[in-house]
N, C-alpha and C. Protein backbone atom coordinates (compact mmCIF):
# COMPACT_ATOMS: atom_id res chain seq x y z
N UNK A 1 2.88 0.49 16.02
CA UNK A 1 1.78 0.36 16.94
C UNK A 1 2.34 0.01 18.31
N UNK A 2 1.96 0.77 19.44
CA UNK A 2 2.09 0.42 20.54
C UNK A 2 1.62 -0.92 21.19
N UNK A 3 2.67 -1.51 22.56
CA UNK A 3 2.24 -2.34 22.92
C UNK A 3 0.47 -2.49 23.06
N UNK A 4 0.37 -1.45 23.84
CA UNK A 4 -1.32 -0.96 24.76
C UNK A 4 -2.13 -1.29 23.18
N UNK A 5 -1.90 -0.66 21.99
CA UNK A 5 -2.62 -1.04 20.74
C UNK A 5 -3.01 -2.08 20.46
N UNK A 6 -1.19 -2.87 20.36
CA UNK A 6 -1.67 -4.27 20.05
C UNK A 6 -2.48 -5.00 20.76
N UNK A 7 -2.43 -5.21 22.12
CA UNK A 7 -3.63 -5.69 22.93
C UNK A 7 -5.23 -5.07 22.70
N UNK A 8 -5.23 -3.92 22.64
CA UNK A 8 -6.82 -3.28 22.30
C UNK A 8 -7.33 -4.16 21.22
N UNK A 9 -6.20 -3.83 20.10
CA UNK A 9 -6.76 -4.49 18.55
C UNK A 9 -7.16 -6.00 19.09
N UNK A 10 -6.21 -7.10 19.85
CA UNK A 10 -6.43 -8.07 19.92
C UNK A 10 -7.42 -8.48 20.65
N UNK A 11 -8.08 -7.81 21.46
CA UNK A 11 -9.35 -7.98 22.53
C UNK A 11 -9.95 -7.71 21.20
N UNK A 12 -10.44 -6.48 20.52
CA UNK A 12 -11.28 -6.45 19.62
C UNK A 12 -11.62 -7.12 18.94
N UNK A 13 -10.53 -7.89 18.25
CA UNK A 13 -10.71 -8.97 17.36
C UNK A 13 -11.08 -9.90 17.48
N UNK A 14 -10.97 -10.40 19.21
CA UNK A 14 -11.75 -11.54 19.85
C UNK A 14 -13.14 -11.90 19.94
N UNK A 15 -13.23 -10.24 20.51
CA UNK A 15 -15.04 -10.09 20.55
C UNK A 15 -15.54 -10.09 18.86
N UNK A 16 -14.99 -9.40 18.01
CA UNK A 16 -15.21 -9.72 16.77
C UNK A 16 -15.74 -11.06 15.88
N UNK A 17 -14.34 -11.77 16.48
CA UNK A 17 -14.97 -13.36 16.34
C UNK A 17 -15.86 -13.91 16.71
N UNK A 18 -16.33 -13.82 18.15
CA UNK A 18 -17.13 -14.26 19.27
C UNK A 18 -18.56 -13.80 18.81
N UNK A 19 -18.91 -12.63 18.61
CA UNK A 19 -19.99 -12.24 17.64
C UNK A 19 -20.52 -13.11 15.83
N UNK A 20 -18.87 -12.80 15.64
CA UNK A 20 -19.00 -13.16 13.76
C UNK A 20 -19.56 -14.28 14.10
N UNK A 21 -18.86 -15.62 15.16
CA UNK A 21 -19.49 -17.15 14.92
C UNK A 21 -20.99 -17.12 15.62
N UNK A 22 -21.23 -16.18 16.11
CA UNK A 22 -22.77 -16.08 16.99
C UNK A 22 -23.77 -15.88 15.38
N UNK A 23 -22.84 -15.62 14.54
CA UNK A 23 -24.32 -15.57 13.48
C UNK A 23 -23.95 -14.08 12.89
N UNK A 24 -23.61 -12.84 14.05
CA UNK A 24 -24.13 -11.41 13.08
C UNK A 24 -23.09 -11.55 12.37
N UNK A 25 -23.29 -10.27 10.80
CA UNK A 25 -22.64 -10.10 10.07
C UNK A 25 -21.92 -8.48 9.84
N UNK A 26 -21.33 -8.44 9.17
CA UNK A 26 -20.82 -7.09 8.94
C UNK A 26 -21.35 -5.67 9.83
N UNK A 27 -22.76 -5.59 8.89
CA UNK A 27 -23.50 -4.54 9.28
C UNK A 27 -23.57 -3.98 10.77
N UNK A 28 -24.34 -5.37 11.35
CA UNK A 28 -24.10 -5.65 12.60
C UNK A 28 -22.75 -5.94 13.72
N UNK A 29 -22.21 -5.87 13.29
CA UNK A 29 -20.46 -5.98 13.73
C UNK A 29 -20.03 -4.39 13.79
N UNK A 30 -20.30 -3.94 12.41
CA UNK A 30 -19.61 -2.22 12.90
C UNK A 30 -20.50 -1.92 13.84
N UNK A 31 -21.60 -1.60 13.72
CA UNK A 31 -22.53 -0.55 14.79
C UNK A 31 -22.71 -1.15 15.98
N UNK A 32 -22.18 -2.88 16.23
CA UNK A 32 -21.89 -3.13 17.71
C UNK A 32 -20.68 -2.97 18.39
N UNK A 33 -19.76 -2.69 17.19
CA UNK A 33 -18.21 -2.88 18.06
C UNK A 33 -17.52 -1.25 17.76
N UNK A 34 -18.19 -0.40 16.75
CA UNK A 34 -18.06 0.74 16.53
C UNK A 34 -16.69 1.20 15.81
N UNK A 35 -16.68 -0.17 14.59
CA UNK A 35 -15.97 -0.48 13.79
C UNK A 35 -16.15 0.30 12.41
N UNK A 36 -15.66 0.68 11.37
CA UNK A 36 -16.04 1.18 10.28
C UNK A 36 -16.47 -0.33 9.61
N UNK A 37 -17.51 0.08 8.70
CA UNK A 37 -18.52 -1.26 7.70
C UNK A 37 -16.99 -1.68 6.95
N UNK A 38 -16.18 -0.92 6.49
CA UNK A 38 -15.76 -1.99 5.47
C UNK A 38 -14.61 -2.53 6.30
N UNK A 39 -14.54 -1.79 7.25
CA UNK A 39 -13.67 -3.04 7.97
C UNK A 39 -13.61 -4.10 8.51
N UNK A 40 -15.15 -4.08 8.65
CA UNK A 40 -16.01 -5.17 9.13
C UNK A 40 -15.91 -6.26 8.38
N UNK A 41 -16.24 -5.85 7.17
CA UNK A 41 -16.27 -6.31 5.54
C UNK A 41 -15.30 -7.10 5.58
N UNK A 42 -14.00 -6.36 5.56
CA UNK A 42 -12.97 -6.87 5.08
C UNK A 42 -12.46 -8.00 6.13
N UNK A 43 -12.43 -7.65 7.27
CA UNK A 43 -12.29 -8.84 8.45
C UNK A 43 -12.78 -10.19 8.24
N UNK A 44 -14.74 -10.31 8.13
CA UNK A 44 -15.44 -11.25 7.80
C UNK A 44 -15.12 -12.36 6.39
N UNK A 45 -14.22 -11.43 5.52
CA UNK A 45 -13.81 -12.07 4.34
C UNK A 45 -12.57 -12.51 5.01
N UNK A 46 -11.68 -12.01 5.65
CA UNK A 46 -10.53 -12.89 5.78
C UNK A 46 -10.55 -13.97 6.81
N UNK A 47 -11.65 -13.77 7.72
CA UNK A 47 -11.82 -15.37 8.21
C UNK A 47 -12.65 -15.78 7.57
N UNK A 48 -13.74 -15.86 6.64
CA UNK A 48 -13.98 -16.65 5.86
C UNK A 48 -12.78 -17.60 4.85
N UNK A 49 -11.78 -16.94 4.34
CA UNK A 49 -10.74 -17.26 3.75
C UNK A 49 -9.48 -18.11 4.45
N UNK A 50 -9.36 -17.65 5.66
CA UNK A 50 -7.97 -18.12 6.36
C UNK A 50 -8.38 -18.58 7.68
N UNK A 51 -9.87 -18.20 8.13
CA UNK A 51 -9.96 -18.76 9.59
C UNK A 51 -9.11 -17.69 10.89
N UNK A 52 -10.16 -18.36 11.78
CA UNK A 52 -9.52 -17.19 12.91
C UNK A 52 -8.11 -16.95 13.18
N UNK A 53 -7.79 -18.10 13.08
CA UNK A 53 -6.06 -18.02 13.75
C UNK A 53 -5.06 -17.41 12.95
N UNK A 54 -5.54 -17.21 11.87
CA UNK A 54 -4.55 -16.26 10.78
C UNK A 54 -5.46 -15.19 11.18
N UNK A 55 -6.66 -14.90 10.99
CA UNK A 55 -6.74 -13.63 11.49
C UNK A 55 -6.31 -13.03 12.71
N UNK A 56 -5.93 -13.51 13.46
CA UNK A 56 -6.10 -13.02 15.12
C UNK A 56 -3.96 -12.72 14.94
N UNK A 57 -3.50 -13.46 14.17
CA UNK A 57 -2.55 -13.35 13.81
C UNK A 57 -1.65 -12.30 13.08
N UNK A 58 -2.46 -11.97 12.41
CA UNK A 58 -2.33 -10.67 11.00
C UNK A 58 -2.27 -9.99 11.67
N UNK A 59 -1.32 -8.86 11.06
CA UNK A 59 -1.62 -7.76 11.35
C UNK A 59 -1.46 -6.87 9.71
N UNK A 60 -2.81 -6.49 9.21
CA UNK A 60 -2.65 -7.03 7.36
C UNK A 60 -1.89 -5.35 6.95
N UNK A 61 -1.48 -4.17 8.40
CA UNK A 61 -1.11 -3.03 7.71
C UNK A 61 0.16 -3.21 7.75
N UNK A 62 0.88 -4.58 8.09
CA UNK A 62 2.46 -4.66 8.08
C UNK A 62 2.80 -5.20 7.13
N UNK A 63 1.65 -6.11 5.77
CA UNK A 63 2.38 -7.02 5.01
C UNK A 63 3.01 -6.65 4.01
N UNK A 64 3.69 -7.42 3.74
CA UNK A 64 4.79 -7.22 2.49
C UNK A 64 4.93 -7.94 1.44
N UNK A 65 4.56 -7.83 0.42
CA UNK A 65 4.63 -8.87 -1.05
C UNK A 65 5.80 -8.40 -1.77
N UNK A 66 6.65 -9.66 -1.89
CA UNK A 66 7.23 -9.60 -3.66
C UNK A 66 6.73 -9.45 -4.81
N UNK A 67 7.57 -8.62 -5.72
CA UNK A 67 7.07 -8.50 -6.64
C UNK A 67 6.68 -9.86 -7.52
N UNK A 68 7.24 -11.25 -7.72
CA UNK A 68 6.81 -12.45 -7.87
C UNK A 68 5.85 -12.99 -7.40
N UNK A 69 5.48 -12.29 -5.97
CA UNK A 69 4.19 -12.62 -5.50
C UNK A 69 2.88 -11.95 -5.90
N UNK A 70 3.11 -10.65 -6.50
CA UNK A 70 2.27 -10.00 -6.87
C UNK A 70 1.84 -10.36 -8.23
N UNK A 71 2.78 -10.70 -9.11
CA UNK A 71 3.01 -10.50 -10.56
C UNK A 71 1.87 -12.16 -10.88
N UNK A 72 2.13 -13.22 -10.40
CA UNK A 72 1.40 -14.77 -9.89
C UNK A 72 0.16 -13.84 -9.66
N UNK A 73 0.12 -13.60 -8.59
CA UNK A 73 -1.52 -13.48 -8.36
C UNK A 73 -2.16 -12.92 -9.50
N UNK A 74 -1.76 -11.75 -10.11
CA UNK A 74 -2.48 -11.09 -10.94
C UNK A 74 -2.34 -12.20 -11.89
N UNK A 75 -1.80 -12.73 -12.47
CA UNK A 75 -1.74 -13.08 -13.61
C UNK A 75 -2.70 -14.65 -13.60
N UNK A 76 -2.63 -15.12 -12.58
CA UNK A 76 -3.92 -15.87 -11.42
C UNK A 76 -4.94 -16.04 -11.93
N UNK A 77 -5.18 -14.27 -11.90
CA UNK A 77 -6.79 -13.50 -11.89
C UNK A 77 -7.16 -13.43 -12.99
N UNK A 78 -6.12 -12.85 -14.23
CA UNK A 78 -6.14 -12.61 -15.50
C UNK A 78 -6.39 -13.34 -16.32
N UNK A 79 -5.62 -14.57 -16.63
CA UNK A 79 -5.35 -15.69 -16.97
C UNK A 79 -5.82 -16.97 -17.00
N UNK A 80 -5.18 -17.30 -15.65
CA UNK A 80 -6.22 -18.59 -15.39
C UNK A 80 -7.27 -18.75 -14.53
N UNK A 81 -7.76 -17.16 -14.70
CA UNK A 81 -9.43 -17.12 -14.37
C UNK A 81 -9.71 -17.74 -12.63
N UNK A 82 -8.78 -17.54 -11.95
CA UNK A 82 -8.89 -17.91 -10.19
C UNK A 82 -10.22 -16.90 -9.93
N UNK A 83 -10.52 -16.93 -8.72
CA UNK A 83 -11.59 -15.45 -8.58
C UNK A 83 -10.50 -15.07 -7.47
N UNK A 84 -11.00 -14.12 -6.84
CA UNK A 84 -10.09 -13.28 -5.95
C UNK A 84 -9.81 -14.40 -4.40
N UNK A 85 -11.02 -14.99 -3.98
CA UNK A 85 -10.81 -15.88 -2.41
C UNK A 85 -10.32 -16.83 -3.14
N UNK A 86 -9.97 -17.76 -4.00
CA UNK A 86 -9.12 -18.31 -3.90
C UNK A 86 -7.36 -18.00 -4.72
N UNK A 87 -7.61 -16.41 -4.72
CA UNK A 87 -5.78 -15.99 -5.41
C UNK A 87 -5.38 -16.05 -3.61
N UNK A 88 -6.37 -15.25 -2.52
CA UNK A 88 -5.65 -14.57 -1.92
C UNK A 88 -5.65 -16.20 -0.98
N UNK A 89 -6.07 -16.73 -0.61
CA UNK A 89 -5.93 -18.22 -0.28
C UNK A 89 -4.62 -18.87 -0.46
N UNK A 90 -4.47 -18.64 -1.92
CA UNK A 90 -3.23 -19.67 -2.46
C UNK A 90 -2.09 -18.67 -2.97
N UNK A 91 -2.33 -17.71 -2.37
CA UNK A 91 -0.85 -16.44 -2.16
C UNK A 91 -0.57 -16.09 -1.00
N UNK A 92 -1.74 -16.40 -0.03
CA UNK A 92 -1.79 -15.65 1.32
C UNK A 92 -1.87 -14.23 1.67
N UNK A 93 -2.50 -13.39 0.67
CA UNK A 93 -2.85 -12.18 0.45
C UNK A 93 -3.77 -11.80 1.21
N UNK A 94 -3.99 -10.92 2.48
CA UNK A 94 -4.66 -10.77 3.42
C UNK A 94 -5.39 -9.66 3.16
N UNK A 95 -5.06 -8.91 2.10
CA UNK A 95 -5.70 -7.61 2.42
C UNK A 95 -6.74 -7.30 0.08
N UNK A 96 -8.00 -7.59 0.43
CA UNK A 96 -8.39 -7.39 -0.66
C UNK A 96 -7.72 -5.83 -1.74
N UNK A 97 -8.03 -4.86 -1.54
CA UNK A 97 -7.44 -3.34 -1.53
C UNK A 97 -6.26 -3.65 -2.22
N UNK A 98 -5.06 -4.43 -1.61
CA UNK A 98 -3.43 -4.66 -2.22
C UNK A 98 -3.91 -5.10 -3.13
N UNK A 99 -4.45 -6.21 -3.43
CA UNK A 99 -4.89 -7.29 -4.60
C UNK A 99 -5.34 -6.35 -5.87
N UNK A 100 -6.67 -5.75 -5.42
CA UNK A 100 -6.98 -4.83 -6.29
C UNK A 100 -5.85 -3.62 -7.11
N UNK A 101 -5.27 -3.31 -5.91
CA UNK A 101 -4.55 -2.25 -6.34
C UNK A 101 -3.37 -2.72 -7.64
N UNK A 102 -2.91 -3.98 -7.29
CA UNK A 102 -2.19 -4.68 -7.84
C UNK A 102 -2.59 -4.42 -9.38
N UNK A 103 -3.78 -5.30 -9.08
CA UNK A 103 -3.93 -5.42 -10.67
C UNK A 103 -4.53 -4.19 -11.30
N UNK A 104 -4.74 -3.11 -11.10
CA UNK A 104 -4.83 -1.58 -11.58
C UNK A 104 -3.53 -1.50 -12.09
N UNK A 105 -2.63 -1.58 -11.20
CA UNK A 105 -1.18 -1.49 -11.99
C UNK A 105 -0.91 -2.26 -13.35
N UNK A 106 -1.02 -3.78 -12.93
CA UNK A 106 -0.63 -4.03 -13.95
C UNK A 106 -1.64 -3.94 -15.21
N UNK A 107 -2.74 -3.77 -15.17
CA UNK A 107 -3.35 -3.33 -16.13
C UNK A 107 -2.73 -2.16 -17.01
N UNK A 108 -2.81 -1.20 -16.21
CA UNK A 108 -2.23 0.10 -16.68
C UNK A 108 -1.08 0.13 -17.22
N UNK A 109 -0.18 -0.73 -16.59
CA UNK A 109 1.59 -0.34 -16.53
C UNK A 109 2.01 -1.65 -17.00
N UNK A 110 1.58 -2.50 -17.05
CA UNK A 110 1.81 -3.90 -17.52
C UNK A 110 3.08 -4.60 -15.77
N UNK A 111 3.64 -5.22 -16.63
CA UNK A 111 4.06 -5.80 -14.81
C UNK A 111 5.23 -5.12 -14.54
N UNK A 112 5.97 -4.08 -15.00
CA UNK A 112 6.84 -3.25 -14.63
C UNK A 112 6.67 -2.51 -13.32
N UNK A 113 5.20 -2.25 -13.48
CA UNK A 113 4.09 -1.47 -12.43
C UNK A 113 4.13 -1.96 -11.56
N UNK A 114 4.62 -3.39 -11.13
CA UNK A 114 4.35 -3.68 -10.35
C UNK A 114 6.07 -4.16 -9.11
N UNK A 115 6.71 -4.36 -9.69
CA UNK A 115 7.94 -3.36 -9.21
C UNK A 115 8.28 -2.79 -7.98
N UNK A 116 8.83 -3.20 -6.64
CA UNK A 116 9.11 -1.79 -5.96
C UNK A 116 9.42 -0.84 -6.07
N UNK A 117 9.31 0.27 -5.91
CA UNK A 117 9.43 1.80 -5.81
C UNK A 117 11.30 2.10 -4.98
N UNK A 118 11.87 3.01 -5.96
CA UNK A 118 12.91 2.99 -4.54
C UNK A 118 12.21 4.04 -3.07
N UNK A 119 12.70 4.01 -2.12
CA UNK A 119 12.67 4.62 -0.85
C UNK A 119 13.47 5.66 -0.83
N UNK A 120 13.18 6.85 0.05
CA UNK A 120 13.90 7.62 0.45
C UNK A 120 13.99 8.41 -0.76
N UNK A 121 15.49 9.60 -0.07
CA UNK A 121 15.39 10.81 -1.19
C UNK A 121 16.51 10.22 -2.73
N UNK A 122 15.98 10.99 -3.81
CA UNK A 122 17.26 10.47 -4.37
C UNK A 122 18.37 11.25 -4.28
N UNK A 123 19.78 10.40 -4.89
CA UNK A 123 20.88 10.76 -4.30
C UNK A 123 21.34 11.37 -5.46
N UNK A 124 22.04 12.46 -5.24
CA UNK A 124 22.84 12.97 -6.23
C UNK A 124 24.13 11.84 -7.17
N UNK A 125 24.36 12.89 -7.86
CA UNK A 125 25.09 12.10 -9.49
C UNK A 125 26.30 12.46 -8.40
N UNK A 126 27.30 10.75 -8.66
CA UNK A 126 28.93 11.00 -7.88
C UNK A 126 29.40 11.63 -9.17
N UNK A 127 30.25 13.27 -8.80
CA UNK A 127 30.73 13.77 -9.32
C UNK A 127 31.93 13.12 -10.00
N UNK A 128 32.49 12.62 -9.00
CA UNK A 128 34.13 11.94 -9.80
C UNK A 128 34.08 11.34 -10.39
N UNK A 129 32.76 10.33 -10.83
CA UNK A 129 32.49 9.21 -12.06
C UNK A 129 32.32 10.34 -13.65
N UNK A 130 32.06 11.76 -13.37
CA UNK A 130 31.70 12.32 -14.22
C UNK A 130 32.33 12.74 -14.58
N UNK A 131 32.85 12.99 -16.45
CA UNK A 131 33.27 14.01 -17.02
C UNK A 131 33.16 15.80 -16.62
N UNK A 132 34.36 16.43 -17.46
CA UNK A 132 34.12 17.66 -16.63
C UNK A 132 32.72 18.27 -17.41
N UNK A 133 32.81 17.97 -18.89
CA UNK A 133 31.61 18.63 -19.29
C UNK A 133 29.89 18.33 -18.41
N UNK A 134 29.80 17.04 -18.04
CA UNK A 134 28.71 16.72 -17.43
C UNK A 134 28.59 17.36 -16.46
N UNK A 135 29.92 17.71 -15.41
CA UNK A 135 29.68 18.46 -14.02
C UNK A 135 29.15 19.53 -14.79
N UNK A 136 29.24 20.17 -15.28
CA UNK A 136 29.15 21.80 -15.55
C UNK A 136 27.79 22.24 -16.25
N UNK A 137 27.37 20.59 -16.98
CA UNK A 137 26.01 20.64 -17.51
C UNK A 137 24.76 20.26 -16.39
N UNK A 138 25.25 19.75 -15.59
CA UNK A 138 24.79 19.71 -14.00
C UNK A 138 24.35 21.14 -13.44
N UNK A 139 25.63 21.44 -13.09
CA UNK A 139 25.97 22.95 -12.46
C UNK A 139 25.18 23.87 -12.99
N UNK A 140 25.07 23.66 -14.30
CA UNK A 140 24.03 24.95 -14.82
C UNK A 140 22.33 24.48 -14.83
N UNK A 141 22.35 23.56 -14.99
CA UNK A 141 20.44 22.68 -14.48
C UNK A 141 20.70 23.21 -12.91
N UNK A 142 21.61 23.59 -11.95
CA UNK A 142 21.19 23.62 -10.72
C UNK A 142 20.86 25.12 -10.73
N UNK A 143 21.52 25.49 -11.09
CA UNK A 143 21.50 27.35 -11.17
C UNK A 143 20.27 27.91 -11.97
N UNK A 144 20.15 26.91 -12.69
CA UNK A 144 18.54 27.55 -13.75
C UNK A 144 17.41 27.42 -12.89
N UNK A 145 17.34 26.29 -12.34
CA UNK A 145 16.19 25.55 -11.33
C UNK A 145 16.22 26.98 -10.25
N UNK A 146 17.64 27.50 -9.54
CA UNK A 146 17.63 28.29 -8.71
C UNK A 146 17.05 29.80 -9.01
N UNK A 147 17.43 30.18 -10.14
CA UNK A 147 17.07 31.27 -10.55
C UNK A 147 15.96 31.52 -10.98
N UNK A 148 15.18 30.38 -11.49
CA UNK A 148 13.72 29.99 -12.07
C UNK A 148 12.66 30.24 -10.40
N UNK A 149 13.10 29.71 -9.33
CA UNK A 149 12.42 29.88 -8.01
C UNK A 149 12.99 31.30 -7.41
N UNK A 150 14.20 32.08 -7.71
CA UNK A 150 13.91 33.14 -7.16
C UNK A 150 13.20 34.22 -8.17
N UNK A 151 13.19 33.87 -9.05
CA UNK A 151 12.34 35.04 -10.35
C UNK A 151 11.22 34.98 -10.00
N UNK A 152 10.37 33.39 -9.42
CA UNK A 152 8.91 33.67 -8.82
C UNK A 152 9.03 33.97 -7.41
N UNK A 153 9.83 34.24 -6.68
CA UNK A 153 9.91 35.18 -5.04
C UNK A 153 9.75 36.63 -5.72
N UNK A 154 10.71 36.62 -6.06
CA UNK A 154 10.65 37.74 -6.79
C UNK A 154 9.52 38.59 -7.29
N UNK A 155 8.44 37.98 -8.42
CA UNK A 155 6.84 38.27 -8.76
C UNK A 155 6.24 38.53 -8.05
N UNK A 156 6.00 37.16 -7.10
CA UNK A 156 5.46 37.64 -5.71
C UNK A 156 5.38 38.80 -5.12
N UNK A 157 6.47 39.31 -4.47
CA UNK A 157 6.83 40.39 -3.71
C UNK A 157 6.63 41.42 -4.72
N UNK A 158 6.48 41.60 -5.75
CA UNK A 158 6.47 42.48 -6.45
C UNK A 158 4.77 42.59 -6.75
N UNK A 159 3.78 41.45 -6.57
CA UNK A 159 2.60 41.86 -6.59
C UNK A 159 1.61 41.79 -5.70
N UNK A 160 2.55 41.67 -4.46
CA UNK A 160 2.00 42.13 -3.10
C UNK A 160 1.90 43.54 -2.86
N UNK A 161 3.30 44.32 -3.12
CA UNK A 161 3.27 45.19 -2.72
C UNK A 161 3.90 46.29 -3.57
């Protein structure tokens, strides 16, 4: 986010406040500040939860949880029966959506799911750690894969024209 952003967002968020403590709520917050409702939503819950100065503070599309931090909360929720404002309270979880999403995972996937992901592309197998038979059982998965994508160029062009 650009400098010029961060200031817009932060004027916004001011008047945001300045309204929220005047009394209106959500509803009234998007269609005066020309905010989407659930962002409204979601704002009004996190200063309800943390108060302005963590809100005005946040910026909740940069945060970052450990997987220990994630794995606690859910198990929080699951377990010892917390409700959600006070997991994200006593985790510092700013953004309802992560929370949720969280525990979809581990529902589904149990807490493995919950895990970072690696980044980026993956890297090929270091050849020199490998036997010669493995290179060659390699070599031929690359050539099948290749020949498998030109046999459908191939179809193609053949039922175009």
């Amino acid at each position: 986010m650009s400098k010029h952003n961060k200031v817009d967002l932060l004027n916004l968020k001011l008047k945001f406040i300045a309204l929220y403590e005047s009394g209106y709520r959500a509803r009234t917050l998007s269609s005066k500040l020309h905010i989407n409702f659930t962002t409204c939503k979601s704002w009004c819950y996190l200063i309800s939860i943390f108060g302005k100065d963590v809100f005005l503070a946040t910026d909740s599309t940069k945060m970052h949880y450990d997987y220990e931090t994630k794995l606690a909360a859910v198990k929080a929720f699951l377990e010892d029966g917390l409700n959600r404002r006070e997991i994200m309270a006593k985790y510092r979880i700013v953004s309802l959506k992560a929370f949720e999403n969280w525990k979809m995972l581990y529902e589904t996937g149990g807490p493995e799911a919950l895990m970072p992901k690696p980044k980026g592309r993956h890297k090929k197998p270091n050849l020199s750690n490998m036997s010669r038979e493995e290179q060659l059982e390699l070599r031929i998965k690359e050539l099948e894969v290749e020949n498998a994508i030109l046999k459908k160029v191939m179809a193609l062009k053949a039922s175009k024209g």
